[in-house]
Protein backbone atom coordinates (compact mmCIF):
# COMPACT_ATOMS: atom_id res chain seq x y z
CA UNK A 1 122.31 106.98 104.90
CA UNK A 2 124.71 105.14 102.77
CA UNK A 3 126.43 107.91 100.81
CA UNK A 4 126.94 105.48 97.79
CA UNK A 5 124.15 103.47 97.69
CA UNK A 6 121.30 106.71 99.31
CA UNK A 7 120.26 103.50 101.09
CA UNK A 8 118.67 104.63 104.83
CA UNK A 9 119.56 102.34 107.49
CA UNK A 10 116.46 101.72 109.44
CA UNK A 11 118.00 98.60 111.27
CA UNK A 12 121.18 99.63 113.06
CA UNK A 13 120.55 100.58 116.85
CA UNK A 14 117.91 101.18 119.58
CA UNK A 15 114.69 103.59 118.39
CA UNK A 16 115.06 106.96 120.31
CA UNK A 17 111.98 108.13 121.44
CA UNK A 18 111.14 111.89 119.89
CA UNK A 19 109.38 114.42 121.42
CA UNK A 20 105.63 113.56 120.44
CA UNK A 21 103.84 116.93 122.37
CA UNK A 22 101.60 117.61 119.74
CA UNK A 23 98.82 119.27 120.18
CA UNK A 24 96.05 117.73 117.62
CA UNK A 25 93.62 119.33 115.92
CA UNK A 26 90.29 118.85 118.16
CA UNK A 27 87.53 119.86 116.36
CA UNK A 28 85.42 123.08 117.12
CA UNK A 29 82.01 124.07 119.05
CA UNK A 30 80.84 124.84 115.42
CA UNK A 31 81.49 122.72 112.74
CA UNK A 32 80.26 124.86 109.88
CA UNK A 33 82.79 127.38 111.49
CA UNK A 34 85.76 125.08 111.93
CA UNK A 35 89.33 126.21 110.53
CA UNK A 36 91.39 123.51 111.20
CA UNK A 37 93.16 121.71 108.29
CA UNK A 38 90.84 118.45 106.66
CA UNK A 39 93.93 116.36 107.83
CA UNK A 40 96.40 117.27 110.39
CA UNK A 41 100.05 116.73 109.83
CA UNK A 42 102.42 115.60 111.80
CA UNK A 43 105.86 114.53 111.04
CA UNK A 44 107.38 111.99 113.79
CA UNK A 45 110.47 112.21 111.98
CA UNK A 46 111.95 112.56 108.55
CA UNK A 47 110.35 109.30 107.48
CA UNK A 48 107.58 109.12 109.71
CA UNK A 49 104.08 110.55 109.91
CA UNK A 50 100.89 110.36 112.36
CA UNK A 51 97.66 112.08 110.41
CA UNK A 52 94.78 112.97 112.45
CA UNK A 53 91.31 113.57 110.08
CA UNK A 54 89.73 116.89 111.29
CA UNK A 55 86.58 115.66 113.27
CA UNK A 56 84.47 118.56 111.70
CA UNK A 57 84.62 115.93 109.04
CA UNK A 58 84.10 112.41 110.68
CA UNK A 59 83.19 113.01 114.72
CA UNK A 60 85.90 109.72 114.40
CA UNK A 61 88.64 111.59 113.67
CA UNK A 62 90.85 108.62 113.36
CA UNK A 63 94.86 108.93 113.43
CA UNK A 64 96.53 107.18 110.28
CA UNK A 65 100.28 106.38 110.04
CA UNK A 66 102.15 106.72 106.77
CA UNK A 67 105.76 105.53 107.17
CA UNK A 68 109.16 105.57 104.87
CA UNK A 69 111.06 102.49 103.76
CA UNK A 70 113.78 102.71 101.21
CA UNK A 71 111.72 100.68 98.28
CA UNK A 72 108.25 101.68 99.63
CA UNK A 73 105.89 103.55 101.92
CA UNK A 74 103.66 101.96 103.82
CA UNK A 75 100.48 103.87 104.85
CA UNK A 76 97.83 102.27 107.71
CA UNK A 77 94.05 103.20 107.44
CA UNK A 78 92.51 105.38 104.97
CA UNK A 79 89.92 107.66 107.98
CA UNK A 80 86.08 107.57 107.56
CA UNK A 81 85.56 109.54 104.80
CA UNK A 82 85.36 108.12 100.22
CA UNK A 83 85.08 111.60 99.43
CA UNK A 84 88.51 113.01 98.15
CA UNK A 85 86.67 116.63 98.29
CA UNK A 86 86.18 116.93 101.76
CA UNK A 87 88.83 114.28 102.92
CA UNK A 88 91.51 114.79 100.53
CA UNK A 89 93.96 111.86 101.65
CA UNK A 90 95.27 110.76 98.41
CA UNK A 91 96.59 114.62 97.84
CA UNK A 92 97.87 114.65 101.15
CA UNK A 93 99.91 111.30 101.06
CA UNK A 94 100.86 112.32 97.48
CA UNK A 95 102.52 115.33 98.94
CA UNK A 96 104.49 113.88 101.36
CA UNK A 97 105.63 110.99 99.43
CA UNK A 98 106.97 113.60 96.46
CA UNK A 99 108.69 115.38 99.41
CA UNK A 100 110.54 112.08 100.61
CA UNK A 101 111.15 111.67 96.79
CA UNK A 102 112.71 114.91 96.32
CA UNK A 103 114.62 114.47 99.20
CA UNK A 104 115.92 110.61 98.80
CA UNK A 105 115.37 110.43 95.14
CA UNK A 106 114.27 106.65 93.68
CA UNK A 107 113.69 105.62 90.32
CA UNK A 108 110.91 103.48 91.68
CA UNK A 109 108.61 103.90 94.34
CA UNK A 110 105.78 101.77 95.99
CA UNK A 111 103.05 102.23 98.06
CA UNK A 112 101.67 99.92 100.11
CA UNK A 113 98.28 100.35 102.09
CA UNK A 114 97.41 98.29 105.32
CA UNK A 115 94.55 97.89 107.87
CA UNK A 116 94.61 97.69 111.69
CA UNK A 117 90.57 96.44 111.27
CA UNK A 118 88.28 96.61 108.83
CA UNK A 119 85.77 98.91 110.55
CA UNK A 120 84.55 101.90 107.97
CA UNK A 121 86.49 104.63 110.32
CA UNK A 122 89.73 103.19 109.05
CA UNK A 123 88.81 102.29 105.16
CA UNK A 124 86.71 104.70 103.93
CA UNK A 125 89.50 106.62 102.19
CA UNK A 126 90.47 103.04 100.30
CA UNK A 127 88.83 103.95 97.11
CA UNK A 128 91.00 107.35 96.56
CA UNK A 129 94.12 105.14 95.72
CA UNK A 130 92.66 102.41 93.87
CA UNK A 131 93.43 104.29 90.31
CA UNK A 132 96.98 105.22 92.11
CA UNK A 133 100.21 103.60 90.02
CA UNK A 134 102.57 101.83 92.24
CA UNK A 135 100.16 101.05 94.53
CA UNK A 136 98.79 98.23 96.29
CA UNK A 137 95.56 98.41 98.81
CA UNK A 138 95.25 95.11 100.74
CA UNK A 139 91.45 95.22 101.81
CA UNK A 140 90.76 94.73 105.47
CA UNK A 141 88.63 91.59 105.92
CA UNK A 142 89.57 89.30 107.53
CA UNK A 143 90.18 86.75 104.79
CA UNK A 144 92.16 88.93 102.13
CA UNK A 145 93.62 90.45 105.05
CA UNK A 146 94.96 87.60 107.28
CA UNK A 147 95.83 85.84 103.97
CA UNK A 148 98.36 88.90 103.14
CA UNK A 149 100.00 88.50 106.27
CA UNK A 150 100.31 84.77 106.05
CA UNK A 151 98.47 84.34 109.33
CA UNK A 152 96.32 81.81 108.38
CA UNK A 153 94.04 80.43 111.35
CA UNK A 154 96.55 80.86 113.63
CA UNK A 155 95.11 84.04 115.92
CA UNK A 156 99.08 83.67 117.93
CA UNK A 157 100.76 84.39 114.10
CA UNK A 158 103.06 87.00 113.58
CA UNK A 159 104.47 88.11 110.33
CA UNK A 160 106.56 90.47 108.73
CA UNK A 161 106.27 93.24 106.11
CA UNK A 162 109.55 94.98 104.70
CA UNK A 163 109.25 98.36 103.32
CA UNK A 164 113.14 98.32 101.98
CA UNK A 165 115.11 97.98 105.50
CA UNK A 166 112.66 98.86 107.46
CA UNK A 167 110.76 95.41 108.50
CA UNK A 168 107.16 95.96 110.51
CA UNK A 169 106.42 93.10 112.64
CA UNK A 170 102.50 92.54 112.18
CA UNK A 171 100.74 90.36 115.13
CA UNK A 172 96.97 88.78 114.31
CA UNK A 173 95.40 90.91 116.87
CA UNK A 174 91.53 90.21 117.47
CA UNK A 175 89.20 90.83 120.05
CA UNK A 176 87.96 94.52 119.06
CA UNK A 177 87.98 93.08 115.64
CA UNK A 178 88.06 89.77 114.46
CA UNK A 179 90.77 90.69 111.72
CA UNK A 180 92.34 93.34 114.08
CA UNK A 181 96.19 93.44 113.11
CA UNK A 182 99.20 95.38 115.68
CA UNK A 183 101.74 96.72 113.93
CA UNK A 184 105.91 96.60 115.62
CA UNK A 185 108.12 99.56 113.62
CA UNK A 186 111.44 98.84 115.02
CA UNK A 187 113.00 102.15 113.38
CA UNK A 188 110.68 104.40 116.01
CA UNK A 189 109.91 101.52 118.26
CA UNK A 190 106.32 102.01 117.81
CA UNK A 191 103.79 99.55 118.42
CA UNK A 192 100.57 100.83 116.34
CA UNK A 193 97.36 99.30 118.05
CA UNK A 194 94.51 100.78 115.49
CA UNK A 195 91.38 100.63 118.00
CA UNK A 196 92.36 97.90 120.57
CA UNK A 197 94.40 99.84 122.79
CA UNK A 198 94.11 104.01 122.97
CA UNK A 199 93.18 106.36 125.07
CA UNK A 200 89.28 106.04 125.03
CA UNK A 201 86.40 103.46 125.11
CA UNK A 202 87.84 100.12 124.20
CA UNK A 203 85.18 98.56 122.45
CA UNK A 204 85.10 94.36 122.79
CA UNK A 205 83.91 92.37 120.37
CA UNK A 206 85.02 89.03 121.78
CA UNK A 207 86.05 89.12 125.59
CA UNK A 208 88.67 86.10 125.54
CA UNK A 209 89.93 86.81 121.83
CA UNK A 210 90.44 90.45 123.68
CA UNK A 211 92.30 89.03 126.55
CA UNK A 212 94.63 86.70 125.28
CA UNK A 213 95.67 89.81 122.99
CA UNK A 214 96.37 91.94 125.52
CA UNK A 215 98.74 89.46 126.95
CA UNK A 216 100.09 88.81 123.42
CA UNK A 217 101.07 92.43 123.24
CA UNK A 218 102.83 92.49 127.22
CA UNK A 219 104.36 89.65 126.01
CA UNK A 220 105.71 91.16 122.50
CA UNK A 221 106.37 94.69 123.98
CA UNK A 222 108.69 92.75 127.34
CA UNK A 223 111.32 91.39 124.21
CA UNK A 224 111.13 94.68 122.67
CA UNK A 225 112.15 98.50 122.66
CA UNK A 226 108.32 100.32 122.48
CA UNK A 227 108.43 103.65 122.33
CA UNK A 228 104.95 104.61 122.09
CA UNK A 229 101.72 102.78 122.45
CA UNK A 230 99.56 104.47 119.68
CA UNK A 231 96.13 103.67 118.62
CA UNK A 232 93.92 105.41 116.27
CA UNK A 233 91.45 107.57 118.38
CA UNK A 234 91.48 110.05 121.15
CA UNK A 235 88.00 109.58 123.45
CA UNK A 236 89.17 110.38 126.82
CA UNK A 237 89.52 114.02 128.54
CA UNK A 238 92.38 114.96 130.50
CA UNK A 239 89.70 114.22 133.80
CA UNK A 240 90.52 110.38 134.83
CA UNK A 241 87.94 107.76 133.73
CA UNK A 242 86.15 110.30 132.37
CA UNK A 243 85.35 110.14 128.16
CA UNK A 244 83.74 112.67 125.66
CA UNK A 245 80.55 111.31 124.45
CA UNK A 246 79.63 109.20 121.25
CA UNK A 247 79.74 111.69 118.17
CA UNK A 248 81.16 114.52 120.13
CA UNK A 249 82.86 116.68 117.71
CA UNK A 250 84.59 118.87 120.17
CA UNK A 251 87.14 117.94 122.04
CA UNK A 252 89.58 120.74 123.64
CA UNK A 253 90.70 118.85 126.85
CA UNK A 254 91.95 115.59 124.80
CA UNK A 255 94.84 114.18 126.57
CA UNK A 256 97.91 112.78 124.56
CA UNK A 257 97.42 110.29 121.45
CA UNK A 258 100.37 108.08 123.20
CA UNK A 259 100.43 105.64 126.02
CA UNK A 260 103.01 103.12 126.83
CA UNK A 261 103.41 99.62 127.75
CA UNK A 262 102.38 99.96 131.33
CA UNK A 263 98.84 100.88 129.96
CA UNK A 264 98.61 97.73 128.54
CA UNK A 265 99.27 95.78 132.03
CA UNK A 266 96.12 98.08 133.57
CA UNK A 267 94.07 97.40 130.94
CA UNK A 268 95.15 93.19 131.88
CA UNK A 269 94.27 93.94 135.29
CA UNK A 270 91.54 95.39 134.22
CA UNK A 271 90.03 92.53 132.42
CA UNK A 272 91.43 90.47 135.61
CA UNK A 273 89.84 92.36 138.02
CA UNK A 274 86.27 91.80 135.63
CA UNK A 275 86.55 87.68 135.08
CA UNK A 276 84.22 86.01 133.49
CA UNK A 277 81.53 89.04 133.70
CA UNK A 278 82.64 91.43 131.38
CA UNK A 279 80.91 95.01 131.95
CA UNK A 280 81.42 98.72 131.19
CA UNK A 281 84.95 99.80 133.44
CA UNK A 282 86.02 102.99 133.45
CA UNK A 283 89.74 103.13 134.06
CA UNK A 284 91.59 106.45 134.24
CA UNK A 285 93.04 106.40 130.38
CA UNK A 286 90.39 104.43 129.24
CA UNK A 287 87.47 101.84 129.04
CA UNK A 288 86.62 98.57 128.67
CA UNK A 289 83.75 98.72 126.85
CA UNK A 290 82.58 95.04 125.76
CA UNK A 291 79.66 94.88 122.87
């Protein structure tokens, strides 16, 4: 930080890699009996957070990412739950953004919420922020969407989004989702996949769009320092190729949220190894899953 100025300097040097040995919240064999928080907290770093939505809630239990610039926060997805009673993210993000405050005081202070897809796991929470000052929701579609980012037909586009010195590269990312977005955060050197690459059933909505992604994203991740490889969802056991399944809402042998770039060239191979007959393939972190 700039002593003068309390200006953080999210561009100078390589992302170091944290610790990220978290162990989530998994849900419970009963759900009426289930202690766990609504929404897990988990801070990355001091201006960095992963949320994981308790799945005694939403069997989903989708991750969300809420992350620190110097003139605004950005947060991406909003879980599978409207109701602010038993999903209380706009109290939660409201928290943590006072704590930044307090800590790295601004007179001014935006937030800014984004989309990996539009899929109702990862916008449900939308309408808890829509009365929220200083705050603007970009809906997920593809067409209010893709015209935020500037993409515009192009499905090779890749724009930028600055949250006050700390610039997110966003890629058009479809094939799980036609308006499917990646997002690049050079400060942790995370590359945030939403639901086209995690650890779990990889759900394909267009095989080619899919493919040509995937190679997109080696392609990105070879000119760049990634980190972590972190999607939104957790489907896989700590067994290889093996999953929970659909709608479980238990989940105590869940390995980690994070994978890396090397995941991305199996899941290519993957895809290779399928051609031009796309099927169910179980991998050992995850599976292609085409729909």
């Amino acid at each position: 930080m700039d002593a003068g100025t309390g200006l953080i300097d999210f561009a100078g040097g390589v992302p170091r890699p944290q610790a990220l040995d978290v162990r989530w919240i998994h849900g419970s064999p009963s759900a009426k009996h289930n202690t766990d928080p609504d929404i897990q907290v988990h801070a990355y770093d001091e201006h960095t957070f992963i949320l994981r939505q308790n799945m005694a809630i939403d069997y989903e239990a989708p991750f969300l990412f809420l992350l620190f610039g110097n003139s605004r926060a950005v947060l991406i997805d909003t879980g599978a739950t409207a109701s602010a009673e038993f999903f209380p993210l706009r109290r939660v993000v409201d928290e943590l953004v006072d704590g930044w405050l307090a800590r790295h005081p601004r007179e001014e202070y935006h937030l800014l919420v984004l989309h990996t897809h539009a899929h109702g796991d990862h916008v449900a929470g939308d309408g808890q922020f829509a009365d929220r000052p200083h705050t603007t929701v970009v809906g997920a579609d593809l067409a209010t969407a893709w015209e935020y980012f500037r993409f515009g037909t192009d499905p090779d586009a890749v724009s930028t989004v600055d949250l006050g010195g700390r610039v997110l590269e966003c890629l058009a990312t479809p094939g799980h989702h036609e308006a499917a977005v990646t997002f690049y955060d050079p400060w942790t050197g995370f590359l945030l996949t939403g639901d086209t690459v995690y650890p779990g059933r990889l759900y394909i909505q267009d095989w080619h769009a899919f493919a040509r992604t995937v190679d997109r994203l080696i392609e990105f991740s070879d000119r760049r320092p990634v980190t972590y490889v972190l999607g939104c969802h957790i489907e896989m056991t700590s067994r290889p190729g093996v999953d929970y399944p659909i709608r479980t809402t238990y989940q105590p042998d869940e390995p980690p949220l994070q994978m890396t770039t090397d995941h991305l060239r199996r899941i290519r191979a993957a895809i290779a190894e399928a051609g031009d007959r796309p099927g169910r393939r179980a991998c050992a972190d995850f599976i292609l899953y085409p729909v």
